[in-house]
N, C-alpha and C. Protein backbone atom coordinates (compact mmCIF):
# COMPACT_ATOMS: atom_id res chain seq x y z
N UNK A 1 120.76 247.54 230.24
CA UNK A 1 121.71 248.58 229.90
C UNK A 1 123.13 248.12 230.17
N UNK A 2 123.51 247.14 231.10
CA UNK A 2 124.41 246.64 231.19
C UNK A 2 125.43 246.14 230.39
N UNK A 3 123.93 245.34 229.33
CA UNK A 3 124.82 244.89 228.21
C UNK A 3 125.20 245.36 227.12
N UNK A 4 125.36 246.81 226.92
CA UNK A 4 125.97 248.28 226.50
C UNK A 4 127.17 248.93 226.57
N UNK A 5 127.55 248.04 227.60
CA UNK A 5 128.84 248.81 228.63
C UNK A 5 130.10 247.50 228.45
N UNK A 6 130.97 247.60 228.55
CA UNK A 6 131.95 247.14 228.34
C UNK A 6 133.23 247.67 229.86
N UNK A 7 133.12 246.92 230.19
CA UNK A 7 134.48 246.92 231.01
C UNK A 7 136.00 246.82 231.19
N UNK A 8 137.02 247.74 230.66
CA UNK A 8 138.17 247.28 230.60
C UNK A 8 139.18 247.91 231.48
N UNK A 9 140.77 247.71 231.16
CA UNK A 9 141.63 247.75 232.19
C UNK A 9 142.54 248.48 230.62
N UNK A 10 143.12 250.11 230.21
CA UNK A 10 144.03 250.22 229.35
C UNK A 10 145.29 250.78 230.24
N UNK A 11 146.35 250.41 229.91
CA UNK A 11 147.50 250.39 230.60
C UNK A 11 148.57 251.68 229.69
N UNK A 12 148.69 252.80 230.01
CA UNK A 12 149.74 253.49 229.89
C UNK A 12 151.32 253.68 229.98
N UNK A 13 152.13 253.38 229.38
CA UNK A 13 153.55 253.30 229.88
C UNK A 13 154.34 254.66 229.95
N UNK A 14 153.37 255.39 229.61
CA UNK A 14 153.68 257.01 229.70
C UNK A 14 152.77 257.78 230.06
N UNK A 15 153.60 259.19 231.03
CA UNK A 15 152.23 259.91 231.16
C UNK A 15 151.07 260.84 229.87
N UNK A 16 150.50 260.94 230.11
CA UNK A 16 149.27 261.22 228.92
C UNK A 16 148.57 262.71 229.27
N UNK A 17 147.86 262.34 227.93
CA UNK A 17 146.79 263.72 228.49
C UNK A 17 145.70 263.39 227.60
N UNK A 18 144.48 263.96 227.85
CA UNK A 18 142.95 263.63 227.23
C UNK A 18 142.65 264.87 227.38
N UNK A 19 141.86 265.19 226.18
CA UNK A 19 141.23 266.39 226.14
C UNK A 19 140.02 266.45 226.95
N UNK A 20 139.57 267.24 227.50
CA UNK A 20 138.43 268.19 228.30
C UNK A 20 139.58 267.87 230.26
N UNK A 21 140.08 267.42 230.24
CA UNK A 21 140.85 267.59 231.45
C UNK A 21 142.74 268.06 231.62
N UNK A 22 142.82 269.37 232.20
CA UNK A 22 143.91 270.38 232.00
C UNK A 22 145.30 269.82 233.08
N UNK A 23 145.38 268.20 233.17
CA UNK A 23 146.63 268.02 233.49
C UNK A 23 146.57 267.03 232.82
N UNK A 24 148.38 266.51 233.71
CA UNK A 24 148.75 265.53 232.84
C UNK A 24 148.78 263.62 233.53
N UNK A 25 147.79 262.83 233.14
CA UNK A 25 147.75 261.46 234.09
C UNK A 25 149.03 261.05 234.45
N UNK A 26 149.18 259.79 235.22
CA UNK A 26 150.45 259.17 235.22
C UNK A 26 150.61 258.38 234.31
N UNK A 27 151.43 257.54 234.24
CA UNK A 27 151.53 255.83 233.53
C UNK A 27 151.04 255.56 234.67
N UNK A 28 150.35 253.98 234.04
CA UNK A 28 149.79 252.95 234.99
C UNK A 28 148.72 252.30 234.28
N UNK A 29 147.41 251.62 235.10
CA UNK A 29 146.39 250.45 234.38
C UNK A 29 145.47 251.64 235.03
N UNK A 30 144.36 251.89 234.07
CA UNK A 30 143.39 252.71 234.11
C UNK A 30 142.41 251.91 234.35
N UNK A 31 141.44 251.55 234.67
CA UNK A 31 139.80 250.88 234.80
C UNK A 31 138.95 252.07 233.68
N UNK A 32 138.41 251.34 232.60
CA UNK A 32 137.64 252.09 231.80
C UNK A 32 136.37 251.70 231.52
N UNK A 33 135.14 251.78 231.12
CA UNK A 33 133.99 251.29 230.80
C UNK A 33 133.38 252.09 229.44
N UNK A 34 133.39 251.05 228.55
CA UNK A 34 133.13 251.96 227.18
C UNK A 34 131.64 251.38 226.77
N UNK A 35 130.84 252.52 226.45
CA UNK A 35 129.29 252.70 226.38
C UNK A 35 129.65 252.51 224.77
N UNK A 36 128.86 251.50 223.97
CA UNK A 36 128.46 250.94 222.99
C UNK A 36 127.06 251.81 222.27
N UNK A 37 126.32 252.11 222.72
CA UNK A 37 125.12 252.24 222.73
C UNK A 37 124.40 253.53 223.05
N UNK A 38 123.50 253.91 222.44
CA UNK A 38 123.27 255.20 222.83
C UNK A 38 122.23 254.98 224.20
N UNK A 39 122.33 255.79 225.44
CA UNK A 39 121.07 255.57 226.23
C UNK A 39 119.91 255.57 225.72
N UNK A 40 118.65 254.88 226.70
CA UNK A 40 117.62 254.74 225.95
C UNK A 40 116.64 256.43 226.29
N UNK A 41 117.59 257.20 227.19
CA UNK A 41 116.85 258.47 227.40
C UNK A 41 117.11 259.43 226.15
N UNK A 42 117.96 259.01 225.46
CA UNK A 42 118.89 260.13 224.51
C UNK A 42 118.01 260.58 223.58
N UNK A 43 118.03 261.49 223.43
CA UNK A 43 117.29 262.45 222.33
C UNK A 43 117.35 262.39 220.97
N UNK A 44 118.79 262.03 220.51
CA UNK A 44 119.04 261.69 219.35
C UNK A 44 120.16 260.55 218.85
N UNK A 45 119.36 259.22 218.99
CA UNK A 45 120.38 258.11 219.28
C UNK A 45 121.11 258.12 217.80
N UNK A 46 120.87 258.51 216.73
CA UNK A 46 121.66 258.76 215.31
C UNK A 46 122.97 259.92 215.74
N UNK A 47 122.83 260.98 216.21
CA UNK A 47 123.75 261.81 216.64
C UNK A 47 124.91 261.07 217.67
N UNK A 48 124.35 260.39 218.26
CA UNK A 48 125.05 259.88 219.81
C UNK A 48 126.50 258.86 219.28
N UNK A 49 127.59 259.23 219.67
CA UNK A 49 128.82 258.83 219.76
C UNK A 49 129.27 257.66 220.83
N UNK A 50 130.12 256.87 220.95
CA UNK A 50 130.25 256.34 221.60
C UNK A 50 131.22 256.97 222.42
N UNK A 51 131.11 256.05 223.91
CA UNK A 51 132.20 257.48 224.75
C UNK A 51 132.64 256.06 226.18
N UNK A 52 133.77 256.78 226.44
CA UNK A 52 134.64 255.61 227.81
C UNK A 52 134.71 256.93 228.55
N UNK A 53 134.16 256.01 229.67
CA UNK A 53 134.49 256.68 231.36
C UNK A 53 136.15 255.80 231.63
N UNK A 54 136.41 257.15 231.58
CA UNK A 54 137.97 256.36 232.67
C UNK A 54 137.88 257.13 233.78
N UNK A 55 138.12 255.97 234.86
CA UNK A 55 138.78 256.42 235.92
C UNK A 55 140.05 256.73 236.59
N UNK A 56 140.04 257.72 236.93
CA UNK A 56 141.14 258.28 236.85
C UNK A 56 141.92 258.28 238.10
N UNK A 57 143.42 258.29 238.56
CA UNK A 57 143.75 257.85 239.81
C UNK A 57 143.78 259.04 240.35
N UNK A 58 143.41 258.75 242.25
CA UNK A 58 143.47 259.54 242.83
C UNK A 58 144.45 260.81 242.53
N UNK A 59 144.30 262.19 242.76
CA UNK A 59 145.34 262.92 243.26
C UNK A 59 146.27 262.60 244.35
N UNK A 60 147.71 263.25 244.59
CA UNK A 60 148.08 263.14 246.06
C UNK A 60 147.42 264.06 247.03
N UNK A 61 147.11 265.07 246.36
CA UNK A 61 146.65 266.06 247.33
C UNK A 61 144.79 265.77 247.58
N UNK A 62 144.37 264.71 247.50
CA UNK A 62 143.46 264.19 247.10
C UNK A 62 143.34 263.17 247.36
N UNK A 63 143.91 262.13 248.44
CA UNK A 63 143.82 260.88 248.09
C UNK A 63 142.60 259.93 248.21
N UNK A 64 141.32 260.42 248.80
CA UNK A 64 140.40 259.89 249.25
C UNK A 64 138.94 260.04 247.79
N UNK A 65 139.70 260.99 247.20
CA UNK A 65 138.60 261.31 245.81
C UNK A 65 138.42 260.45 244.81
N UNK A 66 137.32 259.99 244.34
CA UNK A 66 137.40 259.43 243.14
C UNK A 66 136.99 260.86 241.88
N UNK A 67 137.65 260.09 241.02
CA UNK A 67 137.70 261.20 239.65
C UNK A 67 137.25 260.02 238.82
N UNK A 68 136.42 260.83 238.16
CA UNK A 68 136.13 259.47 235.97
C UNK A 68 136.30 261.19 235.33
N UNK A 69 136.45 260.43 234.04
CA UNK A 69 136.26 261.83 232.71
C UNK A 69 136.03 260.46 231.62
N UNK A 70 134.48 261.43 230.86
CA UNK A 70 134.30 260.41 229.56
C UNK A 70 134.69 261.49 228.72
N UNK A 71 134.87 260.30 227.98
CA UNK A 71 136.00 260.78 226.38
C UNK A 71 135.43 260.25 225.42
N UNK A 72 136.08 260.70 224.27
CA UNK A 72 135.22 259.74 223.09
C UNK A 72 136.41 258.94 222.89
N UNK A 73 135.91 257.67 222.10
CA UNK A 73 136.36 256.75 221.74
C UNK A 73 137.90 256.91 221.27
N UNK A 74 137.96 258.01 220.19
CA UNK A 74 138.47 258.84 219.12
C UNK A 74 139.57 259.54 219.80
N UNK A 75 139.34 260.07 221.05
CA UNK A 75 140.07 260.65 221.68
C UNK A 75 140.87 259.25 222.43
N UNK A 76 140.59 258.52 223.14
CA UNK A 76 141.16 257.77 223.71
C UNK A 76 142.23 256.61 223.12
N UNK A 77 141.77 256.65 221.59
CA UNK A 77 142.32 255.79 220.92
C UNK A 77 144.16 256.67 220.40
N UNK A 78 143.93 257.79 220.35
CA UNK A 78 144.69 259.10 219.81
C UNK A 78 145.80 258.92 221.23
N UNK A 79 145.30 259.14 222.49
CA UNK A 79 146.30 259.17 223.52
C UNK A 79 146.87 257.39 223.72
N UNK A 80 146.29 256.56 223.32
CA UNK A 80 146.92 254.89 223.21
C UNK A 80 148.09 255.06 222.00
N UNK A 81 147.59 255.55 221.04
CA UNK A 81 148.26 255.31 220.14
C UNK A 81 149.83 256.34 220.33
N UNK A 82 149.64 257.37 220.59
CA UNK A 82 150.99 258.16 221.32
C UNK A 82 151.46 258.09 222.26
N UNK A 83 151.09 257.20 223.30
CA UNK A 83 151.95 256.50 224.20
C UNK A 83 152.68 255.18 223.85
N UNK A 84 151.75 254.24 222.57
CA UNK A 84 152.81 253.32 221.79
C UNK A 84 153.76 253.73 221.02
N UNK A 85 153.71 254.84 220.43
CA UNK A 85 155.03 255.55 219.81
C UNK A 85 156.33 255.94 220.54
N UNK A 86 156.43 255.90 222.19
CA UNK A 86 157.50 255.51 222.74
C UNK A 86 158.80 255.12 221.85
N UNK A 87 158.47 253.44 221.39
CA UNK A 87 159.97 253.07 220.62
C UNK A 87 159.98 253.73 219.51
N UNK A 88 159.39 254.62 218.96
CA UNK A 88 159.71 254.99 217.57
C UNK A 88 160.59 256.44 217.57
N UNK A 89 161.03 256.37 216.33
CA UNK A 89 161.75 258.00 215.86
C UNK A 89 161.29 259.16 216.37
N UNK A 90 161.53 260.15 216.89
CA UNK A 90 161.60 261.38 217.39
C UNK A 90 160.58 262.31 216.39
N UNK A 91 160.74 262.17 215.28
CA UNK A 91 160.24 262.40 213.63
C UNK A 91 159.27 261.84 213.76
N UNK A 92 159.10 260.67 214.32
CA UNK A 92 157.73 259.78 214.17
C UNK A 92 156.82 260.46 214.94
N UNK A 93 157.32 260.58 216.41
CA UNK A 93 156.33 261.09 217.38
C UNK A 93 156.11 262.53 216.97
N UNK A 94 156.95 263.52 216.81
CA UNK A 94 156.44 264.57 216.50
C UNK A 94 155.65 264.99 214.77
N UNK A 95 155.39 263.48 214.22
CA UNK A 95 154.65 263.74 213.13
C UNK A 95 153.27 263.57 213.21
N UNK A 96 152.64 262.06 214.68
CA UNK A 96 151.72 261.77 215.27
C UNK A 96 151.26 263.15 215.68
N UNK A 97 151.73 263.40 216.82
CA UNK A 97 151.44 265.00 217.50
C UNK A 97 150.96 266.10 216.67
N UNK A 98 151.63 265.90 215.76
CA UNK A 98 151.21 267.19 214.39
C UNK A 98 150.04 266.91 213.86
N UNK A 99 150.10 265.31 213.34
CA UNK A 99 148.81 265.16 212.92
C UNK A 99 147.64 265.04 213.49
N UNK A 100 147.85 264.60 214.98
CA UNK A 100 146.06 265.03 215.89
C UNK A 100 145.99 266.26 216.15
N UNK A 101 146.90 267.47 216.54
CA UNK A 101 146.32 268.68 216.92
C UNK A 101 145.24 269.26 215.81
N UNK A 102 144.27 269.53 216.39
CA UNK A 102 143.05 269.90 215.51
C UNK A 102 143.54 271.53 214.59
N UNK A 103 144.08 272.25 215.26
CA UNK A 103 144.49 273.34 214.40
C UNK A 103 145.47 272.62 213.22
N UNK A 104 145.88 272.10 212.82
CA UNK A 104 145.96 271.22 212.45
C UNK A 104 145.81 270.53 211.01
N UNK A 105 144.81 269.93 211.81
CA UNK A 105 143.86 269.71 210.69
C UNK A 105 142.62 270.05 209.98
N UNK A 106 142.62 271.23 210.50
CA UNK A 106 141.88 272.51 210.29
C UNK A 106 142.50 273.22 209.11
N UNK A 107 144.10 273.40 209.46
CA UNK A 107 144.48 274.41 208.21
C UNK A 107 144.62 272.81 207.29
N UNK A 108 144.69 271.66 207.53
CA UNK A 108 145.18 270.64 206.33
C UNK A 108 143.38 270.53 205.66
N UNK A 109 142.87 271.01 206.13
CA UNK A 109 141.15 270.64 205.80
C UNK A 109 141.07 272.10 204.67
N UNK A 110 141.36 272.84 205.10
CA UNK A 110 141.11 274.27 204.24
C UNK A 110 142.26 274.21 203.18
N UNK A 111 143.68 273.65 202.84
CA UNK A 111 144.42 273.74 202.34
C UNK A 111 144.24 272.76 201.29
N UNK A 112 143.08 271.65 201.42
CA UNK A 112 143.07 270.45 200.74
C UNK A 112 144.09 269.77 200.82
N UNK A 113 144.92 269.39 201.64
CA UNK A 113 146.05 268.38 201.99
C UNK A 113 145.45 267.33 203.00
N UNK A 114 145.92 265.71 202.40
CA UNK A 114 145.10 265.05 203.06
C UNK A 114 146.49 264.02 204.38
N UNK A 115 145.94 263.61 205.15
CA UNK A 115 146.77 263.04 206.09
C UNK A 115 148.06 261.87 205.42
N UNK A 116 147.32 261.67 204.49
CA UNK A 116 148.51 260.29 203.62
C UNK A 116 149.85 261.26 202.76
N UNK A 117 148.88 262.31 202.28
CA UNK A 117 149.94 263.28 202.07
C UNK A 117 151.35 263.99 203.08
N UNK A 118 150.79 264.22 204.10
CA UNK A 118 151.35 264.48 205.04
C UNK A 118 152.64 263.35 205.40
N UNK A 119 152.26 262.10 205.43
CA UNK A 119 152.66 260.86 206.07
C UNK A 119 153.96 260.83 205.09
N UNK A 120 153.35 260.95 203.61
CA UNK A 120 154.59 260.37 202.55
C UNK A 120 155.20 261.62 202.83
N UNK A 121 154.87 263.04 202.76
CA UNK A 121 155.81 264.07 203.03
C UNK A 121 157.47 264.06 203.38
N UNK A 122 156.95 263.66 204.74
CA UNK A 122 157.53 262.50 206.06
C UNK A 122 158.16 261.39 206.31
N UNK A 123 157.75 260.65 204.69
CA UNK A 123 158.01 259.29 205.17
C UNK A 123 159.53 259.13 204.89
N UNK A 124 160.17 260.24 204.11
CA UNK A 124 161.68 260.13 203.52
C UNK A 124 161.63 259.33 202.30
N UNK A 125 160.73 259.21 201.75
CA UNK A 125 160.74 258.05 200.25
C UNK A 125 159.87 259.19 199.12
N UNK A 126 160.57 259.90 199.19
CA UNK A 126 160.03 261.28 197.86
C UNK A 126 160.48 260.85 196.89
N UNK A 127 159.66 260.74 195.76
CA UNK A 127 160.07 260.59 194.48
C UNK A 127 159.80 262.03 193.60
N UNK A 128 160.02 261.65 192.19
CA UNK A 128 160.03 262.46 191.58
C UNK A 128 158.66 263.10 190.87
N UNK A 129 157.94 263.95 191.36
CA UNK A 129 156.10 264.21 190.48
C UNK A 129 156.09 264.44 189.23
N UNK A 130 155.23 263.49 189.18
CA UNK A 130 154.67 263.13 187.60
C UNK A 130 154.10 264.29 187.10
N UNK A 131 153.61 264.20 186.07
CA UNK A 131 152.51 265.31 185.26
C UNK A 131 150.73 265.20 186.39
N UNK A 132 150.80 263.72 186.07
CA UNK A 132 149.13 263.41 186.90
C UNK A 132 148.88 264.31 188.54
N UNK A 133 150.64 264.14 189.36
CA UNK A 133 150.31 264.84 190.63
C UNK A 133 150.83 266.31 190.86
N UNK A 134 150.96 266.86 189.58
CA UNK A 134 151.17 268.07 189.71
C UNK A 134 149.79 268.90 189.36
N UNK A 135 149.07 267.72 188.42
CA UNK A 135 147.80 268.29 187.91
C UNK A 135 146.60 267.99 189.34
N UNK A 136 146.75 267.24 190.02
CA UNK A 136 146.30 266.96 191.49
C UNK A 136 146.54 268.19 192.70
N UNK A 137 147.53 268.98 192.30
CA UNK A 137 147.52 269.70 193.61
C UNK A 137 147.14 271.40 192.83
């Protein structure tokens, strides 16, 4: 089972947040271990997602506790990727942010608007619509 698991070190330069836990981490080097594989107890290894335990740093008010929270992949990749948006446009980051909140993409799922749409919206390079993408929306 070992050889399932993956061991790494992801480094934050900002503080973050991951969904299913209601604060906010620090920056710093996290210790993570990302499960490849579905267990061999699992009920439905076709259903089964892949998922990272991070460990998480002590509290202050806490200092003797260890904390982990597993996440999915999906999720973890979402909080990397908006802590590398740091150097970018203001516009940029709050277009990232827009585009993971699930309400979200909930109303862009029911509205038929797709994320690339969104992006060129955004991107400041609007041209002029043809006949073909007027007949598209």
């Amino acid at each position: 089972m070992d050889d399932q698991r993956a061991k790494t070190i992801a480094v934050f330069d900002r503080p973050f947040k991951l969904p299913g836990l209601d604060e906010t981490l620090p920056a710093g080097e996290y210790d993570m271990e990302t499960e490849f594989a579905s267990p061999p107890d699992h009920k439905d290894p076709q259903a089964w997602k892949a998922s990272v335990v991070v460990h998480l740093h002590p509290r202050l008010s806490h200092p003797g506790l260890t904390r982990s929270l597993t996440v999915s992949l999906l999720d973890l990749d979402r909080a990397r990727a908006r802590d590398k948006l740091s150097g970018k446009d203001l516009s940029q980051a709050f277009l990232e942010e827009m585009l993971s909140d699930p309400m979200v993409q909930l109303v862009m799922q029911a509205d038929g608007v797709s994320e690339a749409q969104i992006r060129h919206l955004y991107s400041g390079t609007r041209t002029r619509q043809t006949d073909k993408d007027v007949l598209d929306t």
